[in-house]
Protein backbone atom coordinates (compact mmCIF):
# COMPACT_ATOMS: atom_id res chain seq x y z
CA UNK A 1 45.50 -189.59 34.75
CA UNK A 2 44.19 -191.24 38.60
CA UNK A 3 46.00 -193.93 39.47
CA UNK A 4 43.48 -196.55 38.82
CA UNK A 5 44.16 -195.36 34.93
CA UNK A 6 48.02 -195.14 34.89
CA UNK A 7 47.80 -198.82 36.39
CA UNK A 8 45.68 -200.18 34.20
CA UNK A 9 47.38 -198.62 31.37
CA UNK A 10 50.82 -199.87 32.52
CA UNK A 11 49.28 -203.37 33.71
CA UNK A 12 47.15 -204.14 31.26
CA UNK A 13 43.70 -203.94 33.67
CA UNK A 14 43.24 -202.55 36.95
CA UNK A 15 42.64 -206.70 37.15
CA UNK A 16 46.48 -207.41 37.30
CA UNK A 17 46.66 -208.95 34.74
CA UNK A 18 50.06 -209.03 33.18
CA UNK A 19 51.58 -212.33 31.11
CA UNK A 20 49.61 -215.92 30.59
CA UNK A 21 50.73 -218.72 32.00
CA UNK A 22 52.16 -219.79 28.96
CA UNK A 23 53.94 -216.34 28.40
CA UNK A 24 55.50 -216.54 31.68
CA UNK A 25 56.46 -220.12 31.14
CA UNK A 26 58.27 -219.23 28.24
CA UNK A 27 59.55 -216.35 29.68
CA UNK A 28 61.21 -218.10 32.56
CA UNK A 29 62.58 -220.85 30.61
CA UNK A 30 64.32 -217.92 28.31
CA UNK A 31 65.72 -217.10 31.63
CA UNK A 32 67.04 -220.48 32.09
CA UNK A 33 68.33 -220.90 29.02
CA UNK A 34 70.10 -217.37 28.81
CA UNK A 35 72.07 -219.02 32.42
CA UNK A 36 73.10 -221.87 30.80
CA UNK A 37 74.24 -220.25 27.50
CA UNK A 38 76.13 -217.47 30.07
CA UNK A 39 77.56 -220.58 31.65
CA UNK A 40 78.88 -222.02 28.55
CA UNK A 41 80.26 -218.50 27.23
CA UNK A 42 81.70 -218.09 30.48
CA UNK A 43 85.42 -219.85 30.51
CA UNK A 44 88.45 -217.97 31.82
CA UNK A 45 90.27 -221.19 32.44
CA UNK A 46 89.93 -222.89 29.20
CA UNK A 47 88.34 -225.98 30.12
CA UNK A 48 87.54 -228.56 27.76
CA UNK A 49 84.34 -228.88 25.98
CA UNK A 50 83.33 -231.66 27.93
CA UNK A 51 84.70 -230.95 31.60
CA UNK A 52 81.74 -227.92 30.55
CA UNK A 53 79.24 -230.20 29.92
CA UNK A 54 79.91 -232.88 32.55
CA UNK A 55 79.83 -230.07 35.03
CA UNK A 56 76.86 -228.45 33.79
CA UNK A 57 74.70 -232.23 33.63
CA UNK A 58 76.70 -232.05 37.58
CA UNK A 59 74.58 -228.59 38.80
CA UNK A 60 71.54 -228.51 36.73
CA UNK A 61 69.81 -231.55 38.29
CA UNK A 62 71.29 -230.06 41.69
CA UNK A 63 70.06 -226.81 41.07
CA UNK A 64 66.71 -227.89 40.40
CA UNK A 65 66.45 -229.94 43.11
CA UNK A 66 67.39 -227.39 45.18
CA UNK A 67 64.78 -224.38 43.61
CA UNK A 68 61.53 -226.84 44.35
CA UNK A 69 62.97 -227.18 47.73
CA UNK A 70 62.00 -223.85 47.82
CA UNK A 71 59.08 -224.50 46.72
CA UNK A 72 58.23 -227.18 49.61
CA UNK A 73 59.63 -224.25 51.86
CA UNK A 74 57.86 -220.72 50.78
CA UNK A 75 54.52 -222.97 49.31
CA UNK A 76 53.65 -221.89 53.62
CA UNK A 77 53.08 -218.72 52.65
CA UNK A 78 50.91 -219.56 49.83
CA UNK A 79 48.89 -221.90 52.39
CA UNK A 80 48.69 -218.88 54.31
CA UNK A 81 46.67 -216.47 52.49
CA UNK A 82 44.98 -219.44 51.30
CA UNK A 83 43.89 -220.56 54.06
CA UNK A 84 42.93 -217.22 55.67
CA UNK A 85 41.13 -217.00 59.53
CA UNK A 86 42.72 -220.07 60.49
CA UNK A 87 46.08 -219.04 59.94
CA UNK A 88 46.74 -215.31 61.04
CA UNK A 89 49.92 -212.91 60.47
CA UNK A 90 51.19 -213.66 63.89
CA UNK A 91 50.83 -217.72 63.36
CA UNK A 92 52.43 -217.50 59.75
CA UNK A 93 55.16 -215.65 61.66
CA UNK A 94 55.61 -217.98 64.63
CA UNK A 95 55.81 -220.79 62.39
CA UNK A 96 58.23 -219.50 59.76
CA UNK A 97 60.60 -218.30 62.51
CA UNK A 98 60.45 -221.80 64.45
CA UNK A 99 61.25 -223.01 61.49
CA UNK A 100 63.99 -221.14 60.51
CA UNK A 101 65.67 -220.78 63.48
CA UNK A 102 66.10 -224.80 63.36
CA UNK A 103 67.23 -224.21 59.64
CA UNK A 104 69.88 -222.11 61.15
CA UNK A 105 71.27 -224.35 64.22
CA UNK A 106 71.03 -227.47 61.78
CA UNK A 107 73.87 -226.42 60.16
CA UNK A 108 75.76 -226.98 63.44
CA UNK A 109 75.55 -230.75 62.93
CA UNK A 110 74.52 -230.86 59.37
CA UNK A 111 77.54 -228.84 57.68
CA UNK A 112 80.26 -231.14 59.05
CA UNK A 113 78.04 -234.18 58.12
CA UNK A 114 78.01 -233.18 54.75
CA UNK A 115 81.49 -232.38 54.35
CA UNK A 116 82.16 -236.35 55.44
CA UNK A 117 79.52 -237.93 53.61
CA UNK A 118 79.47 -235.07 50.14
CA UNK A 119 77.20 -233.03 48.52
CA UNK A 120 75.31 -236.07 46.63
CA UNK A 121 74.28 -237.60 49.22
CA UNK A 122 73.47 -234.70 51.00
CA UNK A 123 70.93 -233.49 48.45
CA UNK A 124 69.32 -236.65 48.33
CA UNK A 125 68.87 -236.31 51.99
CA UNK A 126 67.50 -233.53 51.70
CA UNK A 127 64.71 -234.14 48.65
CA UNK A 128 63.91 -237.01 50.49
CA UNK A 129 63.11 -235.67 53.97
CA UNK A 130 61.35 -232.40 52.95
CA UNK A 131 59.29 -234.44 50.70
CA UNK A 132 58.22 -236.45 53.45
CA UNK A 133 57.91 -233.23 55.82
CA UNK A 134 55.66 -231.66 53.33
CA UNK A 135 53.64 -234.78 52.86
CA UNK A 136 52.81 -234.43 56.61
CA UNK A 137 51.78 -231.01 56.30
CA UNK A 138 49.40 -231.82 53.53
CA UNK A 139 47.53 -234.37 55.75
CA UNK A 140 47.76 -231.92 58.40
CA UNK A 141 45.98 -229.54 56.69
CA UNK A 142 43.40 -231.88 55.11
CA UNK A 143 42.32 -233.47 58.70
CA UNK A 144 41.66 -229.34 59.90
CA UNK A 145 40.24 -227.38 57.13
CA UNK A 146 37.90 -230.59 56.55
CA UNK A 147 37.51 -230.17 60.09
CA UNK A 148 38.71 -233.54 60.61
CA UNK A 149 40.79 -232.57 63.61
CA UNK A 150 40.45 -229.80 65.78
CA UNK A 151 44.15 -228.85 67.09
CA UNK A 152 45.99 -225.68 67.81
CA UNK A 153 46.90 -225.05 64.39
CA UNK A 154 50.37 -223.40 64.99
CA UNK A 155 51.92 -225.90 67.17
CA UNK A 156 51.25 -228.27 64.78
CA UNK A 157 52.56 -226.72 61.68
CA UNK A 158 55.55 -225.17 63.54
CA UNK A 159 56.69 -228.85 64.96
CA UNK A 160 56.02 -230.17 61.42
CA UNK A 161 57.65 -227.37 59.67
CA UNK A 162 60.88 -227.30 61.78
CA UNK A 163 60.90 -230.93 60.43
CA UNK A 164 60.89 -230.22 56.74
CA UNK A 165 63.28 -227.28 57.53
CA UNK A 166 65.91 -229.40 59.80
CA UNK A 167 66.32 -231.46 56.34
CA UNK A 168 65.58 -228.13 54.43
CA UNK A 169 68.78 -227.42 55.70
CA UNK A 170 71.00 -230.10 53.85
CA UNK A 171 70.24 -228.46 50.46
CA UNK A 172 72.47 -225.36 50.17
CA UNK A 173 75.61 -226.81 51.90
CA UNK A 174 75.01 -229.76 49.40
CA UNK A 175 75.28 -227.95 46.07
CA UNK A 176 77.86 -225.45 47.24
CA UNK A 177 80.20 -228.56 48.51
CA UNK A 178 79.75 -230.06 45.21
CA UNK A 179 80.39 -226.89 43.36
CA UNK A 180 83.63 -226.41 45.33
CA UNK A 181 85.48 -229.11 43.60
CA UNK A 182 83.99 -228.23 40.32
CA UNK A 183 84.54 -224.73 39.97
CA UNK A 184 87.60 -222.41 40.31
CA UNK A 185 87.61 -219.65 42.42
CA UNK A 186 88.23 -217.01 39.27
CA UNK A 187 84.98 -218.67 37.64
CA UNK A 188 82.78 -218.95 41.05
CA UNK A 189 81.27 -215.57 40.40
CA UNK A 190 79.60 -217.10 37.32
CA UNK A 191 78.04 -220.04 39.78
CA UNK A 192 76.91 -216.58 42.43
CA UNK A 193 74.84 -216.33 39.15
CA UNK A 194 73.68 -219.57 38.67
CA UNK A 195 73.10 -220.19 42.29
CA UNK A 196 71.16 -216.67 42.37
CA UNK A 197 68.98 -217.74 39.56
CA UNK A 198 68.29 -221.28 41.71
CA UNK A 199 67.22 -219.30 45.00
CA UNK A 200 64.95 -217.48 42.40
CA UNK A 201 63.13 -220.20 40.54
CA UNK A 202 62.66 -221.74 43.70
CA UNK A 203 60.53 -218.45 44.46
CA UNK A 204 58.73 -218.40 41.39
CA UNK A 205 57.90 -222.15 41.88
CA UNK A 206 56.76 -221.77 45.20
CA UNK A 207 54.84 -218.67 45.12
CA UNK A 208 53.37 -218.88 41.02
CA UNK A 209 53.03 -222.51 40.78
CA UNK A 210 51.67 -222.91 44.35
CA UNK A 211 48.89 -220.09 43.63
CA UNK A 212 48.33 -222.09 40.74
CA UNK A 213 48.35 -225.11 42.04
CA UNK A 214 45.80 -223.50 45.10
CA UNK A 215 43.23 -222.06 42.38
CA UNK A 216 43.35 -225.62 40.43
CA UNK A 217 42.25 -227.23 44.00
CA UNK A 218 39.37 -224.93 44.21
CA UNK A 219 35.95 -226.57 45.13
CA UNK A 220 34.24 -224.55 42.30
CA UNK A 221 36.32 -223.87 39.53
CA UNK A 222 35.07 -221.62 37.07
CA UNK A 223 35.78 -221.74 33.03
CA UNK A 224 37.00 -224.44 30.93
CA UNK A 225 39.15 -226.28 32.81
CA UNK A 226 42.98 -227.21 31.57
CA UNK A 227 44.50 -230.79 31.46
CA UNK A 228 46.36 -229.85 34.06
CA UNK A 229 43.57 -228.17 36.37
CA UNK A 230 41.61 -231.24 35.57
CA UNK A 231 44.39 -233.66 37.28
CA UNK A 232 44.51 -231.33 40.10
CA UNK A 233 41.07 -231.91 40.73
CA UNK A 234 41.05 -235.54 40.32
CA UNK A 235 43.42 -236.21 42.68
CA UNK A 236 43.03 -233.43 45.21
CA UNK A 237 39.56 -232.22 45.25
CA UNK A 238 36.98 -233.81 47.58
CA UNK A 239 33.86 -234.63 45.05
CA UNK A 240 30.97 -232.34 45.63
CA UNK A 241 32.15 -230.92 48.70
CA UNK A 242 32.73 -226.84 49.02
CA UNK A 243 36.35 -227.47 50.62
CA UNK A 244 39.07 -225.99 48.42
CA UNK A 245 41.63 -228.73 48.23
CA UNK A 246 44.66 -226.24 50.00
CA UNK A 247 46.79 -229.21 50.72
CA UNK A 248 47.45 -229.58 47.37
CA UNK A 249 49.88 -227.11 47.60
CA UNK A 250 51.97 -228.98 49.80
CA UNK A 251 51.66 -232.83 48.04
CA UNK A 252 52.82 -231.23 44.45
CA UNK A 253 56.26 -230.11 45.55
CA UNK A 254 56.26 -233.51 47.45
CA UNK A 255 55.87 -235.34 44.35
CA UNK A 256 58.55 -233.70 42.74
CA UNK A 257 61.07 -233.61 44.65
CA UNK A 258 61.17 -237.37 45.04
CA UNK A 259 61.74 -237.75 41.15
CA UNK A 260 64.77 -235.56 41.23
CA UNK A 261 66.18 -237.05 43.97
CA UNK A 262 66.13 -240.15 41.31
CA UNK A 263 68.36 -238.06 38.81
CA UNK A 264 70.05 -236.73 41.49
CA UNK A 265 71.47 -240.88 42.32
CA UNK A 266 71.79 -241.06 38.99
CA UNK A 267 73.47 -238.26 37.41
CA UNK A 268 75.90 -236.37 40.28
CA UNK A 269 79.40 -236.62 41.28
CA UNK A 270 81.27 -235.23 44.18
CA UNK A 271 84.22 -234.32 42.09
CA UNK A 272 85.53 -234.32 38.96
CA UNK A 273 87.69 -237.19 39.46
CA UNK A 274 84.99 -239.35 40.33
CA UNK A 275 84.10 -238.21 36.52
CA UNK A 276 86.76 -239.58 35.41
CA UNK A 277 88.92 -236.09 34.87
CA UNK A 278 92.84 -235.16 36.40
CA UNK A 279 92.63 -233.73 39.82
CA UNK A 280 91.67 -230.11 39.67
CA UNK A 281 92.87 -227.81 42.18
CA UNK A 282 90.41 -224.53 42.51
CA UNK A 283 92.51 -222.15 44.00
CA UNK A 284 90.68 -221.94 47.56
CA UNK A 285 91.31 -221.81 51.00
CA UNK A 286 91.94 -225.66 50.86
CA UNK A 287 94.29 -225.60 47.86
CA UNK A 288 97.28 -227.75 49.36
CA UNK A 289 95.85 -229.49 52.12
CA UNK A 290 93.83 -231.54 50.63
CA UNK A 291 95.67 -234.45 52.62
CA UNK A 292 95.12 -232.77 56.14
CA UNK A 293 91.61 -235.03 57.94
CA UNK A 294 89.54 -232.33 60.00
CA UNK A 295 87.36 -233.45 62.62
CA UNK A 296 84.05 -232.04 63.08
CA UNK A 297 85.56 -229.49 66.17
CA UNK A 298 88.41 -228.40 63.48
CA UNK A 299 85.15 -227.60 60.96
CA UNK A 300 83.45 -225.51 63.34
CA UNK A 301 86.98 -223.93 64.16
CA UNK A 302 86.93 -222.85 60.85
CA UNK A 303 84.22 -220.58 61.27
CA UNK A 304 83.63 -219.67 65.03
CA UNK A 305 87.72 -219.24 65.42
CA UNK A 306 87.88 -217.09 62.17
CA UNK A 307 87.36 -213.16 62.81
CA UNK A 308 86.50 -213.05 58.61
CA UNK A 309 84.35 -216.32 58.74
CA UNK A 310 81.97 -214.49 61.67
CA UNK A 311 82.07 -211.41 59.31
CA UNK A 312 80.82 -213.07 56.67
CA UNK A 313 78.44 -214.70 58.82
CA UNK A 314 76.96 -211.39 60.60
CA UNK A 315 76.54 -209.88 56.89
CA UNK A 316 74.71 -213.19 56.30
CA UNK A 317 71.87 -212.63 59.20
CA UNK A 318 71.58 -208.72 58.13
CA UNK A 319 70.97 -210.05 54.94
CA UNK A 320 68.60 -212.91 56.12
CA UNK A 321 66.67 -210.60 57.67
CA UNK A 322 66.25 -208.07 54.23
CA UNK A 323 65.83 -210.77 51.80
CA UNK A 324 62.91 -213.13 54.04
CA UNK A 325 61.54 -209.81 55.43
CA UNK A 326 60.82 -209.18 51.37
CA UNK A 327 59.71 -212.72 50.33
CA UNK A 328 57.53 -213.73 53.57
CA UNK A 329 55.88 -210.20 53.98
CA UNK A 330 55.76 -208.81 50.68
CA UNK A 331 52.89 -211.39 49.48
CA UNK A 332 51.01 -210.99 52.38
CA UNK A 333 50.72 -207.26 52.71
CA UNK A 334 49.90 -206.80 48.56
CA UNK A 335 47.19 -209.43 49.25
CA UNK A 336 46.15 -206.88 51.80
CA UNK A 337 46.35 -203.80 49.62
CA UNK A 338 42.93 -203.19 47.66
CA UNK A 339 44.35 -201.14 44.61
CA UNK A 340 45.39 -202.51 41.48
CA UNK A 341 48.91 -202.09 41.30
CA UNK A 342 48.98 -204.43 44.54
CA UNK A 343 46.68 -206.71 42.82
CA UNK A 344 49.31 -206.58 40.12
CA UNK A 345 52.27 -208.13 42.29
CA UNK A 346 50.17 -209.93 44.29
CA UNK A 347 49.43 -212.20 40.66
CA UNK A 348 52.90 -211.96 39.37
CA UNK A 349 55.03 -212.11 42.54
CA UNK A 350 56.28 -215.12 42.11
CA UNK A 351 57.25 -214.53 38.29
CA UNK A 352 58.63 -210.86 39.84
CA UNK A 353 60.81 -212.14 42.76
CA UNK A 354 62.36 -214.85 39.68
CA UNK A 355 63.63 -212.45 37.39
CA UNK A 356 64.45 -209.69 39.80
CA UNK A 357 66.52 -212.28 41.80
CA UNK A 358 68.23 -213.36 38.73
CA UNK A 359 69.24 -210.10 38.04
CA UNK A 360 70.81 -209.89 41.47
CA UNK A 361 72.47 -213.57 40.78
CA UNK A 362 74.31 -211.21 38.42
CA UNK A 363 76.54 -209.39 41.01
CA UNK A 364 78.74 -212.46 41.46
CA UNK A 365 79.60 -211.78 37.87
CA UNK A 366 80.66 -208.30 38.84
CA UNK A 367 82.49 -209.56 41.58
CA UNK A 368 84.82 -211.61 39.20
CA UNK A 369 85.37 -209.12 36.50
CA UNK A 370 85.50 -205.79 39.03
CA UNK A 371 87.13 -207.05 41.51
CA UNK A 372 89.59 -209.94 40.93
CA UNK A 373 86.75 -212.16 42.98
CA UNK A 374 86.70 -209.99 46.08
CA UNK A 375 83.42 -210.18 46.81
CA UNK A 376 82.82 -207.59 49.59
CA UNK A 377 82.49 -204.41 47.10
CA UNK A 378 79.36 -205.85 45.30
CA UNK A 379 77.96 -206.26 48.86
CA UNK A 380 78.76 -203.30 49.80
CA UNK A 381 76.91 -201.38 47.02
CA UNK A 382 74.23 -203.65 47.37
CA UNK A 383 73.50 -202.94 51.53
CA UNK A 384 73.58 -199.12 50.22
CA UNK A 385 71.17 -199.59 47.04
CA UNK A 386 68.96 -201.83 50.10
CA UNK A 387 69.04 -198.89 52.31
CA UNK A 388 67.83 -196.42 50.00
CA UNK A 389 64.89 -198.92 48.71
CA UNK A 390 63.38 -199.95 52.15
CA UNK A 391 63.59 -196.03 53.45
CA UNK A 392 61.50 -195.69 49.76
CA UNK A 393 59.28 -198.57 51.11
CA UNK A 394 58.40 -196.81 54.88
CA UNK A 395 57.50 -193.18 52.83
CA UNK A 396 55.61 -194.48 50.25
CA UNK A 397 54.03 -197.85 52.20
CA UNK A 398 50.59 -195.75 52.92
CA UNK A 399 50.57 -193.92 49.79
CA UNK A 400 51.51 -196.05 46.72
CA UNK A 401 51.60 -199.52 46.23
CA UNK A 402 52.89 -199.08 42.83
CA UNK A 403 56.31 -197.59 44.73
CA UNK A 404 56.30 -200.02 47.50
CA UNK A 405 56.30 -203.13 45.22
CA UNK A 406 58.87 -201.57 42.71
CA UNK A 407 60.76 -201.28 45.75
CA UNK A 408 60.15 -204.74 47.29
CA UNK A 409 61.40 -206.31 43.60
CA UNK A 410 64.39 -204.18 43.76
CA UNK A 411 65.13 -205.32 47.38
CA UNK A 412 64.79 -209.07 46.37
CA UNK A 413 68.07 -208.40 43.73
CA UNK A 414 69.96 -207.15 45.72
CA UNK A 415 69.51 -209.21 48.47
CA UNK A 416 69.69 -212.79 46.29
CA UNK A 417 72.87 -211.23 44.72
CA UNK A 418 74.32 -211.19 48.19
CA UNK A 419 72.96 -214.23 49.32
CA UNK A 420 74.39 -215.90 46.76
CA UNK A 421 78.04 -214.18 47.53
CA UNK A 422 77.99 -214.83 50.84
CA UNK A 423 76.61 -217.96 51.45
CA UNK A 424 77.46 -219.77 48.21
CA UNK A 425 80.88 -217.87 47.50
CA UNK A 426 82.84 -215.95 50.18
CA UNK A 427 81.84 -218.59 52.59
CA UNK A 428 83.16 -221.76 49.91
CA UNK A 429 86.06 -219.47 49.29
CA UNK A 430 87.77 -219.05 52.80
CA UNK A 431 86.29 -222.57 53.99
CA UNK A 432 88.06 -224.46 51.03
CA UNK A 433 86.45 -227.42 49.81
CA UNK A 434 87.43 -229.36 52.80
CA UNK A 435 85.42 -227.42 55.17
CA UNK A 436 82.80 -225.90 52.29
CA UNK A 437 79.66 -227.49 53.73
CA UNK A 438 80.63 -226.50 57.54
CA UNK A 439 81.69 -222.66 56.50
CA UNK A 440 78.67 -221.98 53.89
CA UNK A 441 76.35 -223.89 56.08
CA UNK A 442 77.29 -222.33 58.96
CA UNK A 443 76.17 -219.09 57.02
CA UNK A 444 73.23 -219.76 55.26
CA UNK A 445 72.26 -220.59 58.74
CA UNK A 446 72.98 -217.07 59.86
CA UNK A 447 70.60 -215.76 57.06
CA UNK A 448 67.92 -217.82 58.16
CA UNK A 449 68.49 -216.97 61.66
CA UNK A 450 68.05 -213.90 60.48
CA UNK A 451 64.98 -214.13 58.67
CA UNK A 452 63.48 -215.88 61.84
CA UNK A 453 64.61 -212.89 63.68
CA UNK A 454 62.52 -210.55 61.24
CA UNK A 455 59.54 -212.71 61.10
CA UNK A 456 58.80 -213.21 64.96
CA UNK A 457 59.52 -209.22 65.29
CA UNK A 458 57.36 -208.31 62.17
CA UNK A 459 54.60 -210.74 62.66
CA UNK A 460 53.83 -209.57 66.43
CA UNK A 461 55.13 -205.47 65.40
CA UNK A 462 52.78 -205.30 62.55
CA UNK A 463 50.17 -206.81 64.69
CA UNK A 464 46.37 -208.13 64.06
CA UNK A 465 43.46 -207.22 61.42
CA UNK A 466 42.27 -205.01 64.12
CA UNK A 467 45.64 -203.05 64.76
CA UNK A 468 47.45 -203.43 61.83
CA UNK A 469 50.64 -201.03 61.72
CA UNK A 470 52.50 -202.29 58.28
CA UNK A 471 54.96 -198.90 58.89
CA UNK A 472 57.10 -201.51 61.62
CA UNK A 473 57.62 -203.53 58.36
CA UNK A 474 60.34 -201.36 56.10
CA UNK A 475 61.80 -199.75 59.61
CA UNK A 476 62.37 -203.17 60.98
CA UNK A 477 64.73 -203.66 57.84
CA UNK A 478 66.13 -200.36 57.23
CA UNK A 479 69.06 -200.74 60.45
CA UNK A 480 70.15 -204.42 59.00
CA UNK A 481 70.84 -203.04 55.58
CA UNK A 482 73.23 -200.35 56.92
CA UNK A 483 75.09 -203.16 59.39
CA UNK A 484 75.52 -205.26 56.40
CA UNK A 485 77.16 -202.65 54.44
CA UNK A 486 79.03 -201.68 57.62
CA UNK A 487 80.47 -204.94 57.71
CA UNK A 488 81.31 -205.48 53.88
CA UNK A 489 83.46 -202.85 54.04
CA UNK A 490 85.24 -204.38 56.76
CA UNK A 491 85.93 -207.35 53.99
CA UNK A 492 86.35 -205.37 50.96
CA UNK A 493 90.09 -205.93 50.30
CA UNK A 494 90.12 -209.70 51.26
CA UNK A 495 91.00 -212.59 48.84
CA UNK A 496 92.17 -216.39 50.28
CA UNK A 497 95.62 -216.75 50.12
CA UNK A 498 95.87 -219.51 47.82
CA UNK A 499 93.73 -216.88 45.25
CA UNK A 500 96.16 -214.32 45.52
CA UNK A 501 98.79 -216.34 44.84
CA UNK A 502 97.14 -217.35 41.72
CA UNK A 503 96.44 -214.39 40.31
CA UNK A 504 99.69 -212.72 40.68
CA UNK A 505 100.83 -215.98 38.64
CA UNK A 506 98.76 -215.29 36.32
CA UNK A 507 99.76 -211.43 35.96
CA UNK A 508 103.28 -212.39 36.12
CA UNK A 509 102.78 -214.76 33.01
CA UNK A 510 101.26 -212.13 31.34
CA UNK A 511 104.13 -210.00 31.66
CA UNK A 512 106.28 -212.42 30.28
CA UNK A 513 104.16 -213.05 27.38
CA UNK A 514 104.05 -209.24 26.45
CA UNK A 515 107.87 -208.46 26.87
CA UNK A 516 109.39 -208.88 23.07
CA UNK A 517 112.46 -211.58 22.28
């Protein structure tokens, strides 16, 4: 069988084609659904039937809020290929590492903000501003490709873009402060999962919907058009003009992220006592001194004077540099690719990266039931399996896309599932909820430092049309997955105080319980 055949026979047509939008709607919302019902299943501590719920009407509205964020952050690569000449490889990868790079030192002042001011407000903050940021970048790209304006376009977007990633930048510390005072340390794993699956809607919104979104703007749509396609061109299309209406694809995720930032007002709390429930202390790194005030310097100490806060940290940027090296470059080179099983993930990659990533989301769980909620094993085994993959990735890169995008899916796991530990977990778990914000922000801003690291480096490395060498692409990543499992094993043993006392409680009760009278 050539490979045109065993593609089109696993595929469904050397077209791509794979799932209708409908199919993969319902698929993804069975994805949702399975989370929630794992979150409700999931209760080693024996909370009440409505502490679950209260909690659960306490992340979902922050968890969305926080995956179209990623939709008003990734929806630039979308523009991207969209947009074609005007925006090369070596723009999109100026601009995405401006922009991350502010992401990253944000955190500096944005981390201890939040931990004053909480997690609610802090998300609002953040739906708010990027919706604002991303407004700007729609009528940005209106006044050029209608060649309204004639600018330099990658100053512009990277000045623009640092803006909607400076308040980019609130989101994660917001939802992982608030989940600090919500959920135990023995039942964070389960929220590595949840948190995983966030990051990885967020991917499928930005990179399915926004496609979407960018073929409903077209100036000459073909076929029946939808309800939905329909609206699209009402609002965004110019009447009889040839322009494809691109800036759509920034004013959608605009749109919606000012109506969650509604629900958000409406339906979060900081802390369970604020919900009207007994104080409930989580076992962390803050667990009895909850009383002690920290100023913004003792925040930062908490990370920059802590030899297992910077660990955590470095394992963040290797990771940063894996995971965006995947998600920025993987869409752009499949786009590049003429063969069908690129055309295949180039169509579904958004739908891909979602699933695959909540799979990874899954190695919190492991973490918790493995491990007693050490979470440097999982990464550990994860840096290894991302080793292996990306080494698959530079042999194969010339030869089959079929093995390169297998391996770029793969990757994306692996590398959400650490994410997730990292920066929503180990980092929430040594901080304590008094310093939560500070500590994970602090590392989230470490991955994206990272992933503006990779996408300067890979953007110029890989180079233009002319001298394109996508090889520098996989070897660029290959070193960072064996430093972050370098440094994982430097943290594999390590639990906060406050947890270990915990469990041995726990173990000693058990004890007790099993001895006869």
């Amino acid at each position: 069988m050539t490979h045109v055949g065993f593609t089109s026979c696993c595929f469904g047509s050397a077209q791509g084609e794979f799932l209708s939008p409908t199919a993969v709607l319902v698929l993804v919302g069975l994805c949702l659904a399975g989370v929630i019902v794992l979150y409700f299943q999931n209760n080693p501590l024996k909370h009440d039937q409505w502490f679950l719920m209260r909690r659960f009407i306490n992340w979902f509205p922050l968890g969305m809020t926080y995956a179209f964020l990623y939709m008003g952050r990734f929806n630039l690569n979308v523009a991207k290929n969209a947009l074609g000449e005007l925006m090369s490889v070596k723009d999109l990868g100026t601009i995405f590492a401006v922009g991350t790079i502010v992401y990253g030192l944000s955190f500096l002042i944005n981390g201890p903000l939040v931990d004053k001011i909480g997690g609610k407000r802090g998300i609002i903050i953040a739906a708010l501003g990027a919706s604002l940021a991303n407004i700007a970048l729609g009528i940005l790209t209106f006044q050029v490709v209608t060649h309204q304006m004639k600018i330099r376009l990658v100053f512009a977007f990277s000045v623009i873009y640092a803006v909607n990633m400076y308040f980019q930048s609130y989101g994660a510390v917001s939802i992982i402060k608030v989940k600090a005072y919500w959920f135990h340390v023995r039942e964070r794993g389960v929220f590595s999962a949840i948190f995983g699956t966030l990051i990885s809607f967020g991917v499928y919104f930005a990179f399915d919907w926004g496609q979407a979104i960018v073929n409903m703007g077209a100036a000459n749509p073909k076929g029946q058009l939808s309800w939905l396609h329909r609206l699209i061109q009402h609002i965004f299309a110019l009447p009889g003009s040839s322009v494809d209406a691109t800036w759509a694809v920034f004013f959608a995720p605009a749109a919606i992220l000012i109506v969650w930032a509604a629900l958000d007002f409406w339906l979060i709390k900081d802390t369970p006592e604020e919900a009207d429930f007994a104080h409930f202390d989580t076992y962390d790194a803050s667990s009895g001194q909850m009383h002690i005030e920290l100023t913004t310097m003792d925040l930062l100490k908490r990370v920059f004077a802590s030899r297992l806060m910077l660990l955590i940290a470095a394992i963040g940027l290797s990771i940063g540099v894996l995971r965006n090296g995947i998600l920025q470059w993987g869409f752009v080179f499949v786009k590049e690719v003429h063969q069908p099983a690129a055309t295949f993930f180039l169509k579904n990659w958004g739908l891909l990266m979602c699933i695959f990533g909540i799979i990874g989301g899954f190695t919190g769980i492991i973490s918790d039931k493995f491990f007693q909620s050490r979470r440097g094993p999982p990464v550990a085994m994860c840096c290894g399996i991302m080793f292996i993959l990306t080494s698959l990735m530079a042999v194969f890169l010339n030869s089959s896309p079929l093995a390169v995008g297998i391996a770029c899916v793969l990757t994306t796991a692996a590398a959400i599932g650490v994410h997730a530990l990292m920066s929503g977990t180990a980092a929430a778990d040594f901080g304590g909820r008094k310093a939560t914000a500070t500590c994970s922000g602090i590392v989230d801003g470490f991955v994206y430092l990272g992933g503006g690291i990779q996408s300067f480096c890979i953007g110029h490395l890989v180079g233009d049309a002319a001298n394109r060498n996508w090889l520098w692409w996989p070897m660029f990543m290959m070193p960072f997955a064996v430093l972050g499992g370098v440094l994982a094993l430097k943290i594999w043993h390590e639990l906060p105080a406050a947890t270990r006392k915990y469990i041995a409680e726990v173990e000693e009760k058990a004890e007790i319980e099993l001895v006869p009278e």
